[in-house]
N, C-alpha and C. Protein backbone atom coordinates (compact mmCIF):
# COMPACT_ATOMS: atom_id res chain seq x y z
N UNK A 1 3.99 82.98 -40.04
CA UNK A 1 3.18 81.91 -39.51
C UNK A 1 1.96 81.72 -40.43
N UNK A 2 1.82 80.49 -40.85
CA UNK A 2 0.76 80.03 -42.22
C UNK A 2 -0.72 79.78 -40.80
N UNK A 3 -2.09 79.72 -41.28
CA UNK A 3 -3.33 79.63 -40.73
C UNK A 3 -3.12 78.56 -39.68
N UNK A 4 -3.00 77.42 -40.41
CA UNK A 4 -2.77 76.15 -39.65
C UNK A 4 -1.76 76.46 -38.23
N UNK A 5 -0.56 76.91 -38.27
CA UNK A 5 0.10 77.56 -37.41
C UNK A 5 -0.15 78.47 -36.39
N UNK A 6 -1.34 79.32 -36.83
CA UNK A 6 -2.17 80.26 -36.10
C UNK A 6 -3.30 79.95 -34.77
N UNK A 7 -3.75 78.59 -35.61
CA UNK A 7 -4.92 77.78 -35.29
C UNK A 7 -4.12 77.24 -33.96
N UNK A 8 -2.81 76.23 -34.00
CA UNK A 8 -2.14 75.76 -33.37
C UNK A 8 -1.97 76.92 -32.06
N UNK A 9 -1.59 77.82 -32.22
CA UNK A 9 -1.22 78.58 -31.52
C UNK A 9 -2.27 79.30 -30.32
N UNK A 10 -3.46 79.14 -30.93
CA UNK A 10 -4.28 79.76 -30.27
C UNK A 10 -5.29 78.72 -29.53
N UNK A 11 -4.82 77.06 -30.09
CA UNK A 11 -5.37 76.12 -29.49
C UNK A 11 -4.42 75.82 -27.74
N UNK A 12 -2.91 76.31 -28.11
CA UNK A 12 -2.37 76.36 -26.66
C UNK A 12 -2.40 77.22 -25.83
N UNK A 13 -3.20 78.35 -26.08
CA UNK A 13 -3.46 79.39 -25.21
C UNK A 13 -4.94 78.82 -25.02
N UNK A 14 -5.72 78.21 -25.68
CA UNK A 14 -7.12 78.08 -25.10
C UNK A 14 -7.54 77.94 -23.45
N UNK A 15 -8.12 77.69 -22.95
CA UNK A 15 -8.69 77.04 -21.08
C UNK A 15 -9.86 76.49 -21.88
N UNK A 16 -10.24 75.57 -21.20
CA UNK A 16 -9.28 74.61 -20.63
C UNK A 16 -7.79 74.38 -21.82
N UNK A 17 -7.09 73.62 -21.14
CA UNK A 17 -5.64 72.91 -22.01
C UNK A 17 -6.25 71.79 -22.70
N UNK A 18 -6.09 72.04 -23.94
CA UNK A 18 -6.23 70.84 -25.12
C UNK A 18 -5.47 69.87 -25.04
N UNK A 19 -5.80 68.68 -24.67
CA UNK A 19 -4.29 67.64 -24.29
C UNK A 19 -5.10 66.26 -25.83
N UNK A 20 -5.65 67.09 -26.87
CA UNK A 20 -5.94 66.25 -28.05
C UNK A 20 -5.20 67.08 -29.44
N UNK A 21 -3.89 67.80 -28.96
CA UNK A 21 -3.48 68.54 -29.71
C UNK A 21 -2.40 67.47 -30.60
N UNK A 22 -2.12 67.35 -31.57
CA UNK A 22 -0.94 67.01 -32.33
C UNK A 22 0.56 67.06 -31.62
N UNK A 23 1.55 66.53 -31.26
CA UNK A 23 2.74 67.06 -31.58
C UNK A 23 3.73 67.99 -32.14
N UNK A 24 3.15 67.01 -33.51
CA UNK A 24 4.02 67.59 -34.83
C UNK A 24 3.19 69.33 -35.27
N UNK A 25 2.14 69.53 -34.82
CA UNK A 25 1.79 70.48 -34.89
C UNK A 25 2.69 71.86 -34.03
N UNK A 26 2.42 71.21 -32.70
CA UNK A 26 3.26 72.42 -32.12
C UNK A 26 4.67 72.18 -32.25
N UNK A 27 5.00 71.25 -32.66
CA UNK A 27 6.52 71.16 -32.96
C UNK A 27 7.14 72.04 -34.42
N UNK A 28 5.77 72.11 -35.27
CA UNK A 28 5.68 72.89 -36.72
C UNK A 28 6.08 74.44 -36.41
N UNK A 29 4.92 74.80 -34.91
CA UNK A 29 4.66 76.28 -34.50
C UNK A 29 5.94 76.71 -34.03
N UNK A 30 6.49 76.30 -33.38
CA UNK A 30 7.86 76.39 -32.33
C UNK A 30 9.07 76.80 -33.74
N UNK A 31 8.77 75.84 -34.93
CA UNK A 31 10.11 75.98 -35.92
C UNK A 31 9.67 77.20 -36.67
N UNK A 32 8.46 77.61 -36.85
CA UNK A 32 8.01 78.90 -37.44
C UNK A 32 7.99 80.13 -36.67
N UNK A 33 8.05 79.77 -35.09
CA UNK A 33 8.57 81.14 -34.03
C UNK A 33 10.01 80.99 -34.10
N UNK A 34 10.82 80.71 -34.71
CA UNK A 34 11.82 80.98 -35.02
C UNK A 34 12.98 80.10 -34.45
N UNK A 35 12.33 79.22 -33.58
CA UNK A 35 13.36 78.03 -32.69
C UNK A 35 13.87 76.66 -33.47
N UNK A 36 15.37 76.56 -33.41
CA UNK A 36 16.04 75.63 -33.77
C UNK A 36 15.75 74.61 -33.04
N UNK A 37 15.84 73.25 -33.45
CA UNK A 37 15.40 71.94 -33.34
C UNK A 37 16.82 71.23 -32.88
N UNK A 38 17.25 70.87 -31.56
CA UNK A 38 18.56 70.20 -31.69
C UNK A 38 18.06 68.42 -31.14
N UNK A 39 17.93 67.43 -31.79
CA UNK A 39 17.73 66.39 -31.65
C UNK A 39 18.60 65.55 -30.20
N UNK A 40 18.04 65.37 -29.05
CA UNK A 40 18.39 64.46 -28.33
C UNK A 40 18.35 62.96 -28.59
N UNK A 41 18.75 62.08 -27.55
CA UNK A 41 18.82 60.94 -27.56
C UNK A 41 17.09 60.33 -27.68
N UNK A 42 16.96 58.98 -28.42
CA UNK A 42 15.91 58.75 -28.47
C UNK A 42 14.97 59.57 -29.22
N UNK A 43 13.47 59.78 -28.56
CA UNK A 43 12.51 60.70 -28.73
C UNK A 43 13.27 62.26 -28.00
N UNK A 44 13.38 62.45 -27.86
CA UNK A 44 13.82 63.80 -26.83
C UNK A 44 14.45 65.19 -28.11
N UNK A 45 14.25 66.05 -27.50
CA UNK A 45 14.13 67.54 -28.19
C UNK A 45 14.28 68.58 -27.67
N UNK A 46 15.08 69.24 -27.64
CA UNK A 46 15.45 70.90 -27.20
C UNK A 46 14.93 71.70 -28.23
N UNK A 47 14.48 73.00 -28.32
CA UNK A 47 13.89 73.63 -29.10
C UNK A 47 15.02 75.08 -28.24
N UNK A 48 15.49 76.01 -29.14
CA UNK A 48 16.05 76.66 -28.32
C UNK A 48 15.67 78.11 -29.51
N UNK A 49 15.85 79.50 -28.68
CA UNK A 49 15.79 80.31 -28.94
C UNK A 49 16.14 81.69 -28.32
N UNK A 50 17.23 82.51 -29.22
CA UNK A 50 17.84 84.17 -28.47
C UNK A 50 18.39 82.74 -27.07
N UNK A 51 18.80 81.91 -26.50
CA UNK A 51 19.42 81.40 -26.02
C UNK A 51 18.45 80.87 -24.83
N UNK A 52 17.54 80.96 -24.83
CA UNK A 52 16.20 80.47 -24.54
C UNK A 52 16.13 78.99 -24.51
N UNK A 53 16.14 77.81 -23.96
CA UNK A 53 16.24 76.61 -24.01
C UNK A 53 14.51 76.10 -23.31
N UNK A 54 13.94 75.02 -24.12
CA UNK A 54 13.13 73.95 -23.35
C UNK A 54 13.39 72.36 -24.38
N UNK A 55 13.14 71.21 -23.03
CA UNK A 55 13.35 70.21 -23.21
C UNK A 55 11.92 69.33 -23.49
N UNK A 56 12.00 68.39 -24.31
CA UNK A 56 10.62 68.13 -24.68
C UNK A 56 10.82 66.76 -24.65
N UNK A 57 9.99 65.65 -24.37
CA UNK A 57 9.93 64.16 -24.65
C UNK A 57 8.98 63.87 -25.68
N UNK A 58 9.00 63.38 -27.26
CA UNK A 58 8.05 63.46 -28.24
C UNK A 58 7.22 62.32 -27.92
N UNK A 59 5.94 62.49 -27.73
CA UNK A 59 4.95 61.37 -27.64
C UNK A 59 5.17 60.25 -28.73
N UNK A 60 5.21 59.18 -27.96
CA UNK A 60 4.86 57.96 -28.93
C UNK A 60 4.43 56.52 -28.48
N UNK A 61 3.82 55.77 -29.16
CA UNK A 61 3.67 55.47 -30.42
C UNK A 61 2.32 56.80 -30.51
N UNK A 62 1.43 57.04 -29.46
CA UNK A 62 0.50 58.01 -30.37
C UNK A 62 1.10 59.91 -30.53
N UNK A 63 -0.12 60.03 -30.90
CA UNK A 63 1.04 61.19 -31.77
C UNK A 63 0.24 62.63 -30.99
N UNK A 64 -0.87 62.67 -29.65
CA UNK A 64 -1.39 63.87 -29.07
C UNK A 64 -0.34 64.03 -27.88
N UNK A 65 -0.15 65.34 -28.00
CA UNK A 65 0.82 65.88 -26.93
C UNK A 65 -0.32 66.03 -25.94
N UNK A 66 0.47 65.41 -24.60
CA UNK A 66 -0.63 65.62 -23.73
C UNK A 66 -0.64 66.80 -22.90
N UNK A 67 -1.41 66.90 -22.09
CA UNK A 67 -1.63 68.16 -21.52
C UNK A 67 -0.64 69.21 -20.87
N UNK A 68 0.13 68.52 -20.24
CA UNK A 68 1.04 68.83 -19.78
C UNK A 68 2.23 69.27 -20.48
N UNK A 69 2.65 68.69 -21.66
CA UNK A 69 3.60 69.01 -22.71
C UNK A 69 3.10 70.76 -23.00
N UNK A 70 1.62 70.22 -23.52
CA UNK A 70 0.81 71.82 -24.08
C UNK A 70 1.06 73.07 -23.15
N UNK A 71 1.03 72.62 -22.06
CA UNK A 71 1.39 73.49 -20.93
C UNK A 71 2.88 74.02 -20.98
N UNK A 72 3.52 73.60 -20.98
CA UNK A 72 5.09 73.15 -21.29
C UNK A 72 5.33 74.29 -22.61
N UNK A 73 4.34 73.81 -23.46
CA UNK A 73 4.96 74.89 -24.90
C UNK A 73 4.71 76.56 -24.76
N UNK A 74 2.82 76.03 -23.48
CA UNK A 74 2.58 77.69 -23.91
C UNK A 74 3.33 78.48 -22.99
N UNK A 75 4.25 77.92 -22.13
CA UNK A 75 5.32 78.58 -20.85
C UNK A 75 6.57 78.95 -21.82
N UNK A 76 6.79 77.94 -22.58
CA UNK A 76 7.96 78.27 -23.68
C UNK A 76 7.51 79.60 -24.14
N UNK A 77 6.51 79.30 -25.24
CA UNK A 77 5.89 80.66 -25.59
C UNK A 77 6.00 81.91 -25.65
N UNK A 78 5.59 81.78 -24.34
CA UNK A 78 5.58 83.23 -23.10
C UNK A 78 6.83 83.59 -23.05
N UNK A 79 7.74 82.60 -22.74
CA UNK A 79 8.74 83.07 -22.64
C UNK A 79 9.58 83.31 -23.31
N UNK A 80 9.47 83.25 -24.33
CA UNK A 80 10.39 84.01 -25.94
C UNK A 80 9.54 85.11 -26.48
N UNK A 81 8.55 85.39 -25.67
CA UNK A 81 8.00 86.42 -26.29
C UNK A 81 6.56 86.56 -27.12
N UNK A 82 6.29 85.52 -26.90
CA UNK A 82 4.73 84.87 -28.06
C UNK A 82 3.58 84.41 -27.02
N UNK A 83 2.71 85.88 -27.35
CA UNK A 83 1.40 85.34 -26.53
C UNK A 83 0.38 86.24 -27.03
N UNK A 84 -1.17 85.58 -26.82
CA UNK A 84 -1.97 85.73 -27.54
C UNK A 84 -2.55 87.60 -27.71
């Protein structure tokens, strides 16, 4: 995991929940914890891992995952094993 990745990581464990976080950022963190990317229909995204599955809707047209997503990743997280 490169700095930027680190930063990311410790911005979804923060309190309050950062809902001015990037996407593509935690979408960066997730492919560097070791989770495959399987492309759904549309915007949509499974990130899976050790057989570990979450489903994601990619924000758009703007590009901050909102709060709730962030919430969403740091439960992923946790649950493959990655916490602060």
């Amino acid at each position: 995991m490169n700095r930027k990745q680190k930063k990311t990581f410790e911005s979804i464990f923060s309190n309050p929940v950062n809902g001015n976080l990037e996407w593509t950022l935690i979408e960066a963190l997730l492919v560097a914890a070791g989770c495959r990317v399987i492309e759904g229909s549309g915007s949509s995204a499974m990130f899976e891992k050790d057989g570990l599955r979450a489903y994601f809707h990619r924000r758009h047209p703007g590009k901050e995952a909102l709060k709730y997503r962030v919430r969403l990743a740091r439960e992923y997280l946790e649950e493959i094993g990655m916490t602060p």
